[in-house]
Protein backbone atom coordinates (compact mmCIF):
# COMPACT_ATOMS: atom_id res chain seq x y z
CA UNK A 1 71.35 22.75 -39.76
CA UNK A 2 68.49 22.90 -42.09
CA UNK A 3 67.86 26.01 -44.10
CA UNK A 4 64.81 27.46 -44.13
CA UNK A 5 62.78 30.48 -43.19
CA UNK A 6 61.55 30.41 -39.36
CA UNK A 7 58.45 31.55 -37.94
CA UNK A 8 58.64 34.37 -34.89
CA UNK A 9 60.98 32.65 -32.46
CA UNK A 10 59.49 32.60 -28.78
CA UNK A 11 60.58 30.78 -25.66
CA UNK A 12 57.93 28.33 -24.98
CA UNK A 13 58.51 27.12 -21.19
CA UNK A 14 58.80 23.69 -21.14
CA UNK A 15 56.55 22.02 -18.05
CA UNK A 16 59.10 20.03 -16.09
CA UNK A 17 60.93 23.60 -15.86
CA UNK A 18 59.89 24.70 -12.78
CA UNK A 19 60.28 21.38 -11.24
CA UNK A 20 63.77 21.48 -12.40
CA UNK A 21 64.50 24.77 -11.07
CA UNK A 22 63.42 24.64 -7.81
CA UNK A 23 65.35 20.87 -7.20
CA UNK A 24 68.15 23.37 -8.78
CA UNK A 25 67.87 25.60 -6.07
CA UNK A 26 66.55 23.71 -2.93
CA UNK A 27 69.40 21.13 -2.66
CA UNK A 28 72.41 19.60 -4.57
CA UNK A 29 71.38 16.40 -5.81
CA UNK A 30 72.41 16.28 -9.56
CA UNK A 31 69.87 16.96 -12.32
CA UNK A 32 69.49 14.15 -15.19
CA UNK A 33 67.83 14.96 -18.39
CA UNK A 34 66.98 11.86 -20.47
CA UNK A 35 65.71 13.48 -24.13
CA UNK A 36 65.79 12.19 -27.39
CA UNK A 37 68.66 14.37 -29.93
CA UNK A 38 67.03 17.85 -30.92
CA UNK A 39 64.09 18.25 -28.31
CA UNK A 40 65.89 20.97 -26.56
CA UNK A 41 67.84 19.80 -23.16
CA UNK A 42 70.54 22.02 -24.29
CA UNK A 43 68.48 24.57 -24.58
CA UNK A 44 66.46 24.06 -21.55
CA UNK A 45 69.42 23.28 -19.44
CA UNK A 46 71.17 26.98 -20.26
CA UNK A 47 67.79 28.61 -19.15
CA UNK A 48 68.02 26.34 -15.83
CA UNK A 49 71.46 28.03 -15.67
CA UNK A 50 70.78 31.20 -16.14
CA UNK A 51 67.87 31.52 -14.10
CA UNK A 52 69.89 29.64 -10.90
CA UNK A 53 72.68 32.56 -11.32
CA UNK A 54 76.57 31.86 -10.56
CA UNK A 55 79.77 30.24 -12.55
CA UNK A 56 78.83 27.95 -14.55
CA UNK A 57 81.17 25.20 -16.31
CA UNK A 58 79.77 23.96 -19.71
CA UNK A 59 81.26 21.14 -20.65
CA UNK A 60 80.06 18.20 -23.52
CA UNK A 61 80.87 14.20 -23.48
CA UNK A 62 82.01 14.75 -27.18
CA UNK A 63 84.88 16.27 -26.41
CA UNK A 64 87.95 14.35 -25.52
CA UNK A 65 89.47 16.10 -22.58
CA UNK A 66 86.26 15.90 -21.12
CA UNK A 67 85.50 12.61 -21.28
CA UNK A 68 89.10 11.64 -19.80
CA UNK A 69 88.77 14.05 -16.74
CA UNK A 70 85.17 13.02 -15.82
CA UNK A 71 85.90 9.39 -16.67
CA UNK A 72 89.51 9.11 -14.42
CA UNK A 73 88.00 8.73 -10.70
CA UNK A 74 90.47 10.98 -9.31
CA UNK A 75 89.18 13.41 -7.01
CA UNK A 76 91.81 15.63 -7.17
CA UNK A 77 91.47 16.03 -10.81
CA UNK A 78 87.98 16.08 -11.00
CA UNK A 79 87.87 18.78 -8.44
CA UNK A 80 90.27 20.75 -10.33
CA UNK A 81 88.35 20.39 -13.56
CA UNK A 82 85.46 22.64 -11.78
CA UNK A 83 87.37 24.50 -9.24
CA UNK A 84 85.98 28.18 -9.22
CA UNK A 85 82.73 27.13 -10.38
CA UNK A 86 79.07 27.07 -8.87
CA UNK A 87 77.31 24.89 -11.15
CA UNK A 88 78.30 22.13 -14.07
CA UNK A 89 76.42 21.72 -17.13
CA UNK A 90 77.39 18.54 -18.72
CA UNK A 91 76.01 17.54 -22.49
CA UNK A 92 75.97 14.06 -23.93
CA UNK A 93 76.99 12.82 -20.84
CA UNK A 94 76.26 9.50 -22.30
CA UNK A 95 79.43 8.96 -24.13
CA UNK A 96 81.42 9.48 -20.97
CA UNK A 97 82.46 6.40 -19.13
CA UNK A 98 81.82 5.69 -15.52
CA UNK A 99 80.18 8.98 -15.70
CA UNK A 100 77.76 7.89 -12.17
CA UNK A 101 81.11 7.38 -10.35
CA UNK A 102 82.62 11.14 -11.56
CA UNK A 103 79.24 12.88 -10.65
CA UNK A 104 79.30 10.22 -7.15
CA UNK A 105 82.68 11.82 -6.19
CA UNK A 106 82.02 15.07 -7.60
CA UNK A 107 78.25 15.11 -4.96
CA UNK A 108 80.17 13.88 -2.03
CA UNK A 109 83.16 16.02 -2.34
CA UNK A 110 81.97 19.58 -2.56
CA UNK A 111 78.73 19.87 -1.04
CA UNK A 112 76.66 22.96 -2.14
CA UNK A 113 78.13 22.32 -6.05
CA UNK A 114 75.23 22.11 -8.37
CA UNK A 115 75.43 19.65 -11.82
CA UNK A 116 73.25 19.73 -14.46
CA UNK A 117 73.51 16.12 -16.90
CA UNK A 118 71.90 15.74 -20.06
CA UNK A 119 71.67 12.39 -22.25
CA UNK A 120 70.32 11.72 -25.85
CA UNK A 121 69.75 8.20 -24.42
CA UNK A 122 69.01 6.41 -21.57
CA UNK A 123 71.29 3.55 -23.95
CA UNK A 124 74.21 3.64 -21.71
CA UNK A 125 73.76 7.00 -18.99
CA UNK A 126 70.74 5.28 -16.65
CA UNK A 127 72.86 1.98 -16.09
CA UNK A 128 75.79 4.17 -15.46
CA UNK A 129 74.15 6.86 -13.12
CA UNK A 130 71.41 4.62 -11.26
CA UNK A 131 73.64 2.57 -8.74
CA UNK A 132 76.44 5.26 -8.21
CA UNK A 133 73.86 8.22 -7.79
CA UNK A 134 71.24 6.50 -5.77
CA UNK A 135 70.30 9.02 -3.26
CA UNK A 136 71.94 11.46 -4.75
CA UNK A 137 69.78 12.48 -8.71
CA UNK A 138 66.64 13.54 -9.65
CA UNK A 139 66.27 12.23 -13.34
CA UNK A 140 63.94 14.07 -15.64
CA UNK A 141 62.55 13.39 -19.27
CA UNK A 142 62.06 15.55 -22.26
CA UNK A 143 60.33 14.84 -25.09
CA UNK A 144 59.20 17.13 -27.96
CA UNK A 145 56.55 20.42 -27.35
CA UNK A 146 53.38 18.71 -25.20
CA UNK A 147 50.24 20.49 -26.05
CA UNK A 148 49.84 21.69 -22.51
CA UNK A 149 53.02 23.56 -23.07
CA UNK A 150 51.61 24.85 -26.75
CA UNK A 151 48.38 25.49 -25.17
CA UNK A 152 49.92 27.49 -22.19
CA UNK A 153 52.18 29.26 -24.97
CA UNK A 154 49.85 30.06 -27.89
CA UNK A 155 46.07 29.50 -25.94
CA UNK A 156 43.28 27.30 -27.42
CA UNK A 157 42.84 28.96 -31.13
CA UNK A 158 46.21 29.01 -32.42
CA UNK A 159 46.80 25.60 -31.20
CA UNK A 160 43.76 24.13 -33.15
CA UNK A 161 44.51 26.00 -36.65
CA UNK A 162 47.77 24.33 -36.45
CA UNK A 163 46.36 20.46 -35.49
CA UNK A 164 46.69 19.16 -39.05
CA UNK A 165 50.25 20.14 -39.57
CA UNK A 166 50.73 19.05 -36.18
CA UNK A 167 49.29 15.60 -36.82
CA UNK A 168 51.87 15.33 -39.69
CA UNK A 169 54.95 17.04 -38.85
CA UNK A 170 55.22 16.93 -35.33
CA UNK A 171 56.11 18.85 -32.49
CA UNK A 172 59.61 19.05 -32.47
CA UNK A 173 61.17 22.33 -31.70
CA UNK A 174 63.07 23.11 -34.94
CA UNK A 175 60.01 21.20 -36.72
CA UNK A 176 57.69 24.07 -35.34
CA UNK A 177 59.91 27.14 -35.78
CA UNK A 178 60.23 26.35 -39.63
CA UNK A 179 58.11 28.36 -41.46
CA UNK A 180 57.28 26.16 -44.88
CA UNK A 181 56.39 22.72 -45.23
CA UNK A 182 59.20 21.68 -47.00
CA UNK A 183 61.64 22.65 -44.72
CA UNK A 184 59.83 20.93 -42.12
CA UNK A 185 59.70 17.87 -44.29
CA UNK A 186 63.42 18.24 -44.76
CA UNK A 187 64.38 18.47 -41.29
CA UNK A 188 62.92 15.41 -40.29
CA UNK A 189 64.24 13.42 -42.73
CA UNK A 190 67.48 14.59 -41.89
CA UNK A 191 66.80 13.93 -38.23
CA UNK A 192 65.76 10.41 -39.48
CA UNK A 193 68.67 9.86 -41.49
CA UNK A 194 71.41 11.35 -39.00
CA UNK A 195 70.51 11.86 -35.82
CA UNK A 196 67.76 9.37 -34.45
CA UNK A 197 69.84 6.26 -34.82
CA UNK A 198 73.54 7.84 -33.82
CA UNK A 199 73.33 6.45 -30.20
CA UNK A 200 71.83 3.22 -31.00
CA UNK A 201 74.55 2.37 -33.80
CA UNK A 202 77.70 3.66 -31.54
CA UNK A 203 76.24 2.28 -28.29
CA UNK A 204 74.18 -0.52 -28.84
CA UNK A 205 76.73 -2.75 -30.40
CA UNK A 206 73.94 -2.88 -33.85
CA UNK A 207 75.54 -5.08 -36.25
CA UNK A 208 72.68 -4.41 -38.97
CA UNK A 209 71.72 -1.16 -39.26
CA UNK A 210 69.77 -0.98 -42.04
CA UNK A 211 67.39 -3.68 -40.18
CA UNK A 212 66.75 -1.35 -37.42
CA UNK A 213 65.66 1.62 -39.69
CA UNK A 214 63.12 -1.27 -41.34
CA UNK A 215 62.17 -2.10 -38.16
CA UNK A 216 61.03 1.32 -37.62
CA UNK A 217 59.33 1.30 -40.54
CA UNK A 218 57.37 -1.61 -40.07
CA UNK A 219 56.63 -0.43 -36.59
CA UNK A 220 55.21 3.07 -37.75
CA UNK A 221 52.88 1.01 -40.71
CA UNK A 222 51.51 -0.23 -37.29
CA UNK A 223 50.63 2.35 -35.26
CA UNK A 224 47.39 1.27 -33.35
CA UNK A 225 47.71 -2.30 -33.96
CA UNK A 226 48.99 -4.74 -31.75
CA UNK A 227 52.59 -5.88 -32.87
CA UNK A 228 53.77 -9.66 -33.09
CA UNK A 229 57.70 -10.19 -32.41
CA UNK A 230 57.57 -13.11 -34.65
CA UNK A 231 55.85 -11.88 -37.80
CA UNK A 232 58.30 -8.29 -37.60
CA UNK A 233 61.04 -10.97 -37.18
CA UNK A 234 60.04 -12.63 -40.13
CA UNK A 235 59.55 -9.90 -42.51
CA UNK A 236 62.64 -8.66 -41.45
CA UNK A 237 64.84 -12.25 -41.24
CA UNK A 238 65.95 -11.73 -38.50
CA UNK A 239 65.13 -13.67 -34.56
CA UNK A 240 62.00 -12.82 -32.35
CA UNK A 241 64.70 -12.05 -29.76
CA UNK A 242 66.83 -9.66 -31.84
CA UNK A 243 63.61 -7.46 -32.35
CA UNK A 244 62.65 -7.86 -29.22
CA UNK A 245 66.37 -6.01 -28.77
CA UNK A 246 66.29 -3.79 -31.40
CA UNK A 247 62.96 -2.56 -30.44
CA UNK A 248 64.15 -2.16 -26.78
CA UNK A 249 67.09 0.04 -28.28
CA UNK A 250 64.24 1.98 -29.98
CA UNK A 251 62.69 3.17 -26.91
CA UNK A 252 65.95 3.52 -24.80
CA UNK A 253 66.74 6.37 -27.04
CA UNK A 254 63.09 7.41 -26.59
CA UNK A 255 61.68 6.84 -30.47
CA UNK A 256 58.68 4.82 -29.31
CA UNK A 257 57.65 3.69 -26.34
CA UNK A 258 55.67 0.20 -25.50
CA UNK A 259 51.86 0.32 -24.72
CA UNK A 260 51.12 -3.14 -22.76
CA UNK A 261 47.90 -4.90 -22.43
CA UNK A 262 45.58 -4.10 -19.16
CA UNK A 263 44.62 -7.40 -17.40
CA UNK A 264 43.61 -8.51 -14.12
CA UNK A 265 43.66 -12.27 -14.97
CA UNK A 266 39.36 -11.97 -15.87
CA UNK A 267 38.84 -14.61 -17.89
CA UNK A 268 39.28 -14.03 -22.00
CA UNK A 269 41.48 -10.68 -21.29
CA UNK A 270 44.49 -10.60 -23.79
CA UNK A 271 47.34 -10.05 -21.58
CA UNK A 272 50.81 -10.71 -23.18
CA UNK A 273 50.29 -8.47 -26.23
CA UNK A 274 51.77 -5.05 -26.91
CA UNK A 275 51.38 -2.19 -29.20
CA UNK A 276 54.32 0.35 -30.54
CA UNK A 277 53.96 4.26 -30.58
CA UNK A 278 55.97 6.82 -31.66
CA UNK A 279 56.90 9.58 -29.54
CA UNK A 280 55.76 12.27 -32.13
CA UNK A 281 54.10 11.98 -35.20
CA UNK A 282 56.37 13.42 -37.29
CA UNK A 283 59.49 11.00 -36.42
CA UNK A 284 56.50 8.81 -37.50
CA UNK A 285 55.97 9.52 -41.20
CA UNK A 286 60.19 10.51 -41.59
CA UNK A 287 60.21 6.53 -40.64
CA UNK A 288 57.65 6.50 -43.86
CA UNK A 289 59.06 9.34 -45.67
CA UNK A 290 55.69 10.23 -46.01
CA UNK A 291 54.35 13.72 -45.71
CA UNK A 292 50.82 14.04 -47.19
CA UNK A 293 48.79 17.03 -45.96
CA UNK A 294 46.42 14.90 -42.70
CA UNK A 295 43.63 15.62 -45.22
CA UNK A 296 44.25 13.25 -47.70
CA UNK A 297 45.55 10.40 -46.13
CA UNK A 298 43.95 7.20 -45.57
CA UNK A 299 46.00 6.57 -42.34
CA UNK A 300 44.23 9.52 -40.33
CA UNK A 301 42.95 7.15 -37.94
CA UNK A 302 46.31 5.80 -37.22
CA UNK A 303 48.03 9.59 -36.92
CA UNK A 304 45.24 10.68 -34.59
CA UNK A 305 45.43 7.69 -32.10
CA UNK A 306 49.27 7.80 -32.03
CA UNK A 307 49.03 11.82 -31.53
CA UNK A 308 46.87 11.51 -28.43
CA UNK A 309 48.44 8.54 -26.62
CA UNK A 310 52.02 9.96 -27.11
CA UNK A 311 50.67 13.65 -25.52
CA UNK A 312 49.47 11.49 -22.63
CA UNK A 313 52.83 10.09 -22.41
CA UNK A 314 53.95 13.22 -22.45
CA UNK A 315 51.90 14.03 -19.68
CA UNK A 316 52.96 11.43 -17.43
CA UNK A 317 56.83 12.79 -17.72
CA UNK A 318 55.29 16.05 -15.60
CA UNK A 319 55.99 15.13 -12.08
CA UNK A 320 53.12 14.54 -9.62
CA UNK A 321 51.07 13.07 -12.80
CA UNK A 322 52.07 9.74 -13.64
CA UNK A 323 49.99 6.70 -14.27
CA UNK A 324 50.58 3.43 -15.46
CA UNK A 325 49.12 3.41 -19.45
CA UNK A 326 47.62 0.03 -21.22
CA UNK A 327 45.11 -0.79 -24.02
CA UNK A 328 42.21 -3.56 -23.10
CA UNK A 329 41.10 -6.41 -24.96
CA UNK A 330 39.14 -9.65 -25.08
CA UNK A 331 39.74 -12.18 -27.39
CA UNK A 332 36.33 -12.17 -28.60
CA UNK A 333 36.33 -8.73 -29.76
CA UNK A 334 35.49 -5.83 -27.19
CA UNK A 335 38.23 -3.44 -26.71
CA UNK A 336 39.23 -0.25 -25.51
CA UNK A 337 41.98 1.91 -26.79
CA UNK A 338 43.44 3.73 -23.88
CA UNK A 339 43.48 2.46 -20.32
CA UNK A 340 45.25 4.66 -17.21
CA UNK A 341 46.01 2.47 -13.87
CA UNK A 342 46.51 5.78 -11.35
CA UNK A 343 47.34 4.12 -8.00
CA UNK A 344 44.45 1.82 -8.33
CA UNK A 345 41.78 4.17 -10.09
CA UNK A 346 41.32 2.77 -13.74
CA UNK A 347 40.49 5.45 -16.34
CA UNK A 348 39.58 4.49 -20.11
CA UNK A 349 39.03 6.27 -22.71
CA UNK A 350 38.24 5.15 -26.63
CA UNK A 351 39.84 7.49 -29.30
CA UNK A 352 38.24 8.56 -32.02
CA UNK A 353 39.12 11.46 -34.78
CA UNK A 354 35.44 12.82 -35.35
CA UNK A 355 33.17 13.72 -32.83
CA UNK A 356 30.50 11.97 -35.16
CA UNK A 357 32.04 8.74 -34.63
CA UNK A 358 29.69 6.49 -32.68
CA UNK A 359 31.28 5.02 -29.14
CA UNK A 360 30.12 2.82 -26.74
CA UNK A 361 31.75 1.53 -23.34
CA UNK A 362 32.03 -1.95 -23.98
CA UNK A 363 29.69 -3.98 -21.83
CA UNK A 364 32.29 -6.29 -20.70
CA UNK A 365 34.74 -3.86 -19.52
CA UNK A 366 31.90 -2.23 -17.47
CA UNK A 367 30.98 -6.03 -16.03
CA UNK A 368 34.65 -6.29 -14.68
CA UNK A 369 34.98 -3.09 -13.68
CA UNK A 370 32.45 -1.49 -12.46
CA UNK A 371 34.31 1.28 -10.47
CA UNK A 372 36.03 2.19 -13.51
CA UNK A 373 35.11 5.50 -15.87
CA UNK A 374 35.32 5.59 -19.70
CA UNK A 375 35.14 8.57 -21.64
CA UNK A 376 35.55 9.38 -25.48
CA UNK A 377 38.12 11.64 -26.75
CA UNK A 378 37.78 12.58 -29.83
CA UNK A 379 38.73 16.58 -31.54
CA UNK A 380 36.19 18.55 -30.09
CA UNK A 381 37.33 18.01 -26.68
CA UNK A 382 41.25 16.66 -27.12
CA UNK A 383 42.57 19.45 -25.27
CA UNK A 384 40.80 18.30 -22.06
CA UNK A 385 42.39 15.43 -22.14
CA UNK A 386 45.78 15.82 -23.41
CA UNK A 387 46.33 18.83 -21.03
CA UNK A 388 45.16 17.72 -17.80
CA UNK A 389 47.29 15.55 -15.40
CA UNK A 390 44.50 12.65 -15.20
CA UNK A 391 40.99 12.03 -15.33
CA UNK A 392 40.17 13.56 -12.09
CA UNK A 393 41.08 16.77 -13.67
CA UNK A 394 40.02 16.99 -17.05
């Protein structure tokens, strides 16, 4: 636990909450949290739990006689493990194996029991709960502080006066609370150092692990740019298809995520090519080990494009509000940064830092489709976008 002194700790209700709670209390399907270490399931989860009312059994994957009563597919002895109780809360559930068959028997055995599963990574815990909990989960994702949940929390001016640290040192939890800098500095390189990689290194089978952290470094140098599996590969010696592998570890355990090219087969569209974001910006520059205030950097345009298509991700974990996100480009030039597919609807939008910065719809994308909107977002209106659910409604 980093050191430091912390700003006035509030609760800061996290928007998949309510969802949460009332699945909690309308039925008994088990609740699975997916969340990268240290963006606050735990914490989360105990409010879900205390809210819902009853016994609750707390139990965590890292602990041994744990991990062989939820992992024996006995009934008896499962039973027994939670006899008395209302409601399970199970941490790191990840490390458990044939957890999905446990939580299977567990569901069919006692109707009316409640369980609440978190994972730091969907490595190992989504291949193990899909099949055996079909019909019988709802699976939610956390990621670190949206700005609709800021925004909601701290309103409009607070939220702006903090953008620049934002745009540097993320919006983890602990990263926020900290109340210097330097201890925010130092947290995330310890996050970067001991926590990011732990699942990937004792569940992924990594045999080089100093590659991966490269790879992650080479990945956050290009932010915004599209990303060629054979160039990393060779900068790093290593195959296409092991990058290909090591980045798909990368955004198991919910570091970046994958932003695909948009294409409907029109002639000249670039269609097989992807670009890499980070989930928050400040896992971003640990990757660097660069904290510069956002003033003086030269990579501004970089941090700002990765800070508004990771709060849209963000977005699209909310339930009811998810779209299918691309880029667009032709191979003779025109392009467009952001592109949302909402069942059919296509939404684009070009990012830009300074509301100064000229913009223009490309004439091409408006040729091929013509049904389609495109907007700017830029900082004098980010909030609009970041915060609402989809273009309808910002």
């Amino acid at each position: 636990m980093i050191a430091g002194r912390l700003e006035m700790d509030q609760i800061i209700p996290r928007e998949i909450e309510s969802a949460m709670s009332a699945r909690l209390r309308e039925d008994d399907r088990a609740l699975i949290l997916f969340g990268a270490r240290r963006v606050g399931k735990t914490t989360l989860a105990r409010r879900l739990v205390e809210v819902h009312g009853g016994r609750c059994l707390e139990l965590s994957g890292d602990e041994v006689p744990v991990v062989d009563a939820l992992s024996s597919r006995d009934g008896e002895r499962l039973r027994g493990l939670v006899r008395g109780y209302d409601l399970m809360f199970l941490d790191e559930a990840q490390r458990i194996p044939d957890i999905g068959l446990g939580l299977k028997i567990l569901h069919d055995t006692l109707p009316g029991f409640r369980m609440i599963v978190t994972g730091s990574s969907a490595l190992d815990l989504a291949s193990k709960t899909r099949e055996a909990l079909t019909g019988r989960a709802w699976t939610f994702r956390l990621g670190p502080f949206s700005q609709k949940e800021l925004l909601d929390s701290e309103g409009a001016w607070e939220l702006g006066r903090r953008l620049d640290r934002d745009l540097v040192y993320g919006t983890y939890p602990e990263s926020r609370k900290l109340g210097g800098d330097a201890e925010r500095a130092a947290f995330l390189r310890e996050l970067h150092a001991s926590y990011l990689f732990k699942d990937i290194f004792e569940l992924g089978g990594i045999r080089q692990p100093r590659k991966i952290v490269d790879l992650l470094r080479l990945l956050a140098m290009q932010v915004g740019s599209e990303v060629s599996l054979t160039e990393l590969g060779s900068l790093l010696a290593m195959s296409k298809d092991t990058v290909s592998s090591y980045l798909d570890l990368l955004e198991k355990s919910f570091i970046v995520f994958r932003l695909p090219a948009f294409s409907r087969n029109i002639r000249n569209e670039v269609a097989r090519s992807t670009k890499v974001y980070f989930f928050d910006n400040g896992v971003r520059n640990a990757a660097m080990d660069d904290f510069r205030p956002f003033a003086t950097r030269m990579d501004k345009g970089a941090l700002w494009e990765n800070f508004i298509v990771a709060e849209r991700r963000k977005r699209a974990a909310t339930p009811g509000t998810e779209a299918a996100a691309y880029f667009w480009r032709l191979s003779s030039g025109p392009e467009i940064d952001y592109v949302e597919d909402s069942g059919g609807r296509l939404s684009a939008w070009e990012i830009k830092l300074s509301p100064e910065a000229r913009a223009r719809c490309p004439a091409s994308w408006k040729t091929a489709y013509p049904d389609a909107s495109w907007s700017r977002v830029d900082r004098s209106n980010y909030l609009d976008f970041v915060a609402a659910a989809r273009e309808g409604s910002a």
